[in-house]
Protein backbone atom coordinates (compact mmCIF):
# COMPACT_ATOMS: atom_id res chain seq x y z
CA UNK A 1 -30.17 21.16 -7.96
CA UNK A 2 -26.74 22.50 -8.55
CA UNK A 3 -27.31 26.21 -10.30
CA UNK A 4 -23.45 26.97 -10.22
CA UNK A 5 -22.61 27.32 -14.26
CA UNK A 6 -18.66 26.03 -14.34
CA UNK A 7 -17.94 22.44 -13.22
CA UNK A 8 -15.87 22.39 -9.88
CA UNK A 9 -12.79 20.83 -10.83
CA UNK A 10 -11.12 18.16 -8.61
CA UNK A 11 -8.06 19.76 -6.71
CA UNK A 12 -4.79 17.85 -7.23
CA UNK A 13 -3.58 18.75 -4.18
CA UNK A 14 -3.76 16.11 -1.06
CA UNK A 15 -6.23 17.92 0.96
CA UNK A 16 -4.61 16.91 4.67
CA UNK A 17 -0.91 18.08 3.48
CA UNK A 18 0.00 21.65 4.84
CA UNK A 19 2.09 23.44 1.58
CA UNK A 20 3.58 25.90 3.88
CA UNK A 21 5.20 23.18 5.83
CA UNK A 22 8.90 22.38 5.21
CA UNK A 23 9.05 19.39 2.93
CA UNK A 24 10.04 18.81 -0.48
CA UNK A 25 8.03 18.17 -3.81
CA UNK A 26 8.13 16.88 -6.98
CA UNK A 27 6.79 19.40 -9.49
CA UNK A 28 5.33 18.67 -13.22
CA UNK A 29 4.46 21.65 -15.07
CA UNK A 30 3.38 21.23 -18.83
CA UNK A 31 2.35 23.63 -21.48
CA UNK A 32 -1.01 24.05 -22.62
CA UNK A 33 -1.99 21.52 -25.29
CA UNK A 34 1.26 19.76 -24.70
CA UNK A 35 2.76 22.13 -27.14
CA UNK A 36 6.43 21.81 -27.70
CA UNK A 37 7.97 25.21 -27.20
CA UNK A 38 10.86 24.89 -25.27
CA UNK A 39 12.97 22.53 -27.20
CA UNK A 40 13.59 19.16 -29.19
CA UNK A 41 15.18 15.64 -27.74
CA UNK A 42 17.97 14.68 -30.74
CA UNK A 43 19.89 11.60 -29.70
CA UNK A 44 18.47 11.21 -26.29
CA UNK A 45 19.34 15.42 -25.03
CA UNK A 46 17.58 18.30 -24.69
CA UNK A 47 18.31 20.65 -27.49
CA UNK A 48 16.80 24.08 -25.66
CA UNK A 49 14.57 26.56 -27.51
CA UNK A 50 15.23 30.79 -26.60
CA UNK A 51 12.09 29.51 -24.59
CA UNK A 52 13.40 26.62 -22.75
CA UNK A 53 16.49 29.03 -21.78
CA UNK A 54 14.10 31.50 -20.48
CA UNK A 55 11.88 29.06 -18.50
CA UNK A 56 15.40 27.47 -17.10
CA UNK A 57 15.92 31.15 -16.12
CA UNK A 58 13.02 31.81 -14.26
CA UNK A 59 12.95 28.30 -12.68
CA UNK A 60 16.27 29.21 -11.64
CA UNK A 61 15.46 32.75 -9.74
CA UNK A 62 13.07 31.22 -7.76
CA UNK A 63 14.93 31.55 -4.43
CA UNK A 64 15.20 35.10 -5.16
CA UNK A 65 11.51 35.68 -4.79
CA UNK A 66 11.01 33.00 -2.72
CA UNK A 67 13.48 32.62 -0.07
CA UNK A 68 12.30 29.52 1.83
CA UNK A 69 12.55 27.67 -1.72
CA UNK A 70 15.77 25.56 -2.13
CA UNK A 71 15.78 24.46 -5.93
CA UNK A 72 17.33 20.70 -6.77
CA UNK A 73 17.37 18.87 -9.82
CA UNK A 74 15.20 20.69 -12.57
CA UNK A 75 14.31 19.54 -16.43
CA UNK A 76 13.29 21.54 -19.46
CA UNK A 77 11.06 18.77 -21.67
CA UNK A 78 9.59 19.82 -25.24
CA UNK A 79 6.72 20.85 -23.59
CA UNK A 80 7.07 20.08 -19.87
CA UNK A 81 9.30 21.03 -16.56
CA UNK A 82 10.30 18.58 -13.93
CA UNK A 83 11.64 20.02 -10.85
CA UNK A 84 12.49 18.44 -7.10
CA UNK A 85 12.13 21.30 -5.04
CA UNK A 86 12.21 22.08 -0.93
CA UNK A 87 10.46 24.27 1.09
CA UNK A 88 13.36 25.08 3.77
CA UNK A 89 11.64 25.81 7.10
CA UNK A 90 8.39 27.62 8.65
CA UNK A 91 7.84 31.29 8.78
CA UNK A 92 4.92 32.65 11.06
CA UNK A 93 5.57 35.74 9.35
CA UNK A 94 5.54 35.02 5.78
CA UNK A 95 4.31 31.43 4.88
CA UNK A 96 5.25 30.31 1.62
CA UNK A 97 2.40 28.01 -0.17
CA UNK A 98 3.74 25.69 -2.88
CA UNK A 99 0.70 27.05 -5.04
CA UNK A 100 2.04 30.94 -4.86
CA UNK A 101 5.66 29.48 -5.98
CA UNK A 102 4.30 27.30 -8.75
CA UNK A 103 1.63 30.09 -10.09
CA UNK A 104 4.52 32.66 -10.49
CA UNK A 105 6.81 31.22 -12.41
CA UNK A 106 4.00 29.91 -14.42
CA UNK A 107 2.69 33.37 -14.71
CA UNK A 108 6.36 34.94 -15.34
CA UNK A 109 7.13 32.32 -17.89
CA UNK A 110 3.99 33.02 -19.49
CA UNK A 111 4.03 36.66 -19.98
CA UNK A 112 7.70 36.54 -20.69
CA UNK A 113 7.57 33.48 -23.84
CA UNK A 114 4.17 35.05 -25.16
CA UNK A 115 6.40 38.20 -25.48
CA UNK A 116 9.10 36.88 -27.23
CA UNK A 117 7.19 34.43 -29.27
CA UNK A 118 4.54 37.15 -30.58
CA UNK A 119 1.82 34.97 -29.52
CA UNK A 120 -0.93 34.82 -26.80
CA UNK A 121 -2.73 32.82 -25.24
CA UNK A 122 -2.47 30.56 -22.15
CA UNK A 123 1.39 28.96 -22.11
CA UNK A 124 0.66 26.03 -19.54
CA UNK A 125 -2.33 23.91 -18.28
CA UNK A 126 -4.72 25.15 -15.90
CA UNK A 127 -2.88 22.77 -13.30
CA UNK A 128 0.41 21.65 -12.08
CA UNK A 129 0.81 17.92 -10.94
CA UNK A 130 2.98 17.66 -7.63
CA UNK A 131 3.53 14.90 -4.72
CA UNK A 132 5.01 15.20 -1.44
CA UNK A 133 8.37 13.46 -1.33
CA UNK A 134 7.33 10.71 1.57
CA UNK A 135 10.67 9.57 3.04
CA UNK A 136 14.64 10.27 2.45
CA UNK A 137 14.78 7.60 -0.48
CA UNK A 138 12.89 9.33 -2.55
CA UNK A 139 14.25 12.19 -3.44
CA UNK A 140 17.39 9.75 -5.48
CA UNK A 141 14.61 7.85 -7.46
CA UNK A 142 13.23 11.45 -8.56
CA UNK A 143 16.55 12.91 -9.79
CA UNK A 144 17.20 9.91 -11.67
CA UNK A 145 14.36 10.26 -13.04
CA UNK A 146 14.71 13.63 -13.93
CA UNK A 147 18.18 13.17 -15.53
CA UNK A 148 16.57 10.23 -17.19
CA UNK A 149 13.73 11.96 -18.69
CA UNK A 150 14.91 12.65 -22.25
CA UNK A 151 16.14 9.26 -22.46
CA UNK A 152 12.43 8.07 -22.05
CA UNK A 153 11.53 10.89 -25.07
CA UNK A 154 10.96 8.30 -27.44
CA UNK A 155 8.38 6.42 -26.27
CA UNK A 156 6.57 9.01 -24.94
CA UNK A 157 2.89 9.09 -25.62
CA UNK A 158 2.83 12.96 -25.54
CA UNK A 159 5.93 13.13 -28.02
CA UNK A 160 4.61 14.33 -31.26
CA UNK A 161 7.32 12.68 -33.43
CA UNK A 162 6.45 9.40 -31.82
């Protein structure tokens, strides 16, 4: 009989990958409720909210807290950020885990938008959605689909104005 109150939730994450490894990743990140905070698609670009700025911002210094991290293409959605992102080489020292990277900024960019948006209140889903860029082709399908994302806006199940 399971006594344990909360519902595990199923982990994302492949369980055989090591995310201190060097390797890079394709990162989803979207706010909670699928909110649309950060910006508007008019005419197939991103038209950035104070809020999309600021999450471009902290997506952007990164490296500086993290300096295994190598940042490559990046989006700011409505309500979502894309990102292809490497983790540069080993450290016995000081591993790096994909999960401490992701769960700053999300916690930086949460503290930071509730602040300047007078609200509160979680800013993203519980989760991020990630996968392990496989093999060197990769990584050019993933950028185009980045810089292709706001072309795709339209039909976008998750866009309100849909």
């Amino acid at each position: 009989m399971n006594r344990d109150p909360l519902p595990r939730r199923r982990s994302l994450r492949a369980p055989a990958h090591d995310y201190t490894a060097p390797a890079a990743y394709f990162i989803t990140v979207v706010t909670q409720h699928r909110a649309c905070l950060f910006g508007k698609i008019l005419d197939d670009r991103f038209h950035s909210t104070p809020a999309g700025d600021l999450v471009t911002r902290l997506w952007h210094g990164l490296p500086n807290r993290f300096p295994l991290v190598e940042l490559d293409h990046f989006d700011v959605m409505p309500n979502h950020v894309h990102s292809l992102l490497w983790l540069t080489e080993e450290s016995a020292e000081q591993p790096v885990i994909l999960g401490a990277i992701v769960g700053a900024f999300k916690s930086l960019a949460a503290r930071e938008i509730n602040a300047m948006l007078g609200r509160t209140g979680p800013l993203w889903q519980r989760n991020y959605y990630e996968r392990v860029v496989r093999d060197e082709t990769e990584p050019t399908a993933i950028r185009k689909y980045i810089e292709e994302n706001p072309l795709r806006w339209a039909l976008d199940a998750e866009n309100p104005d849909r």
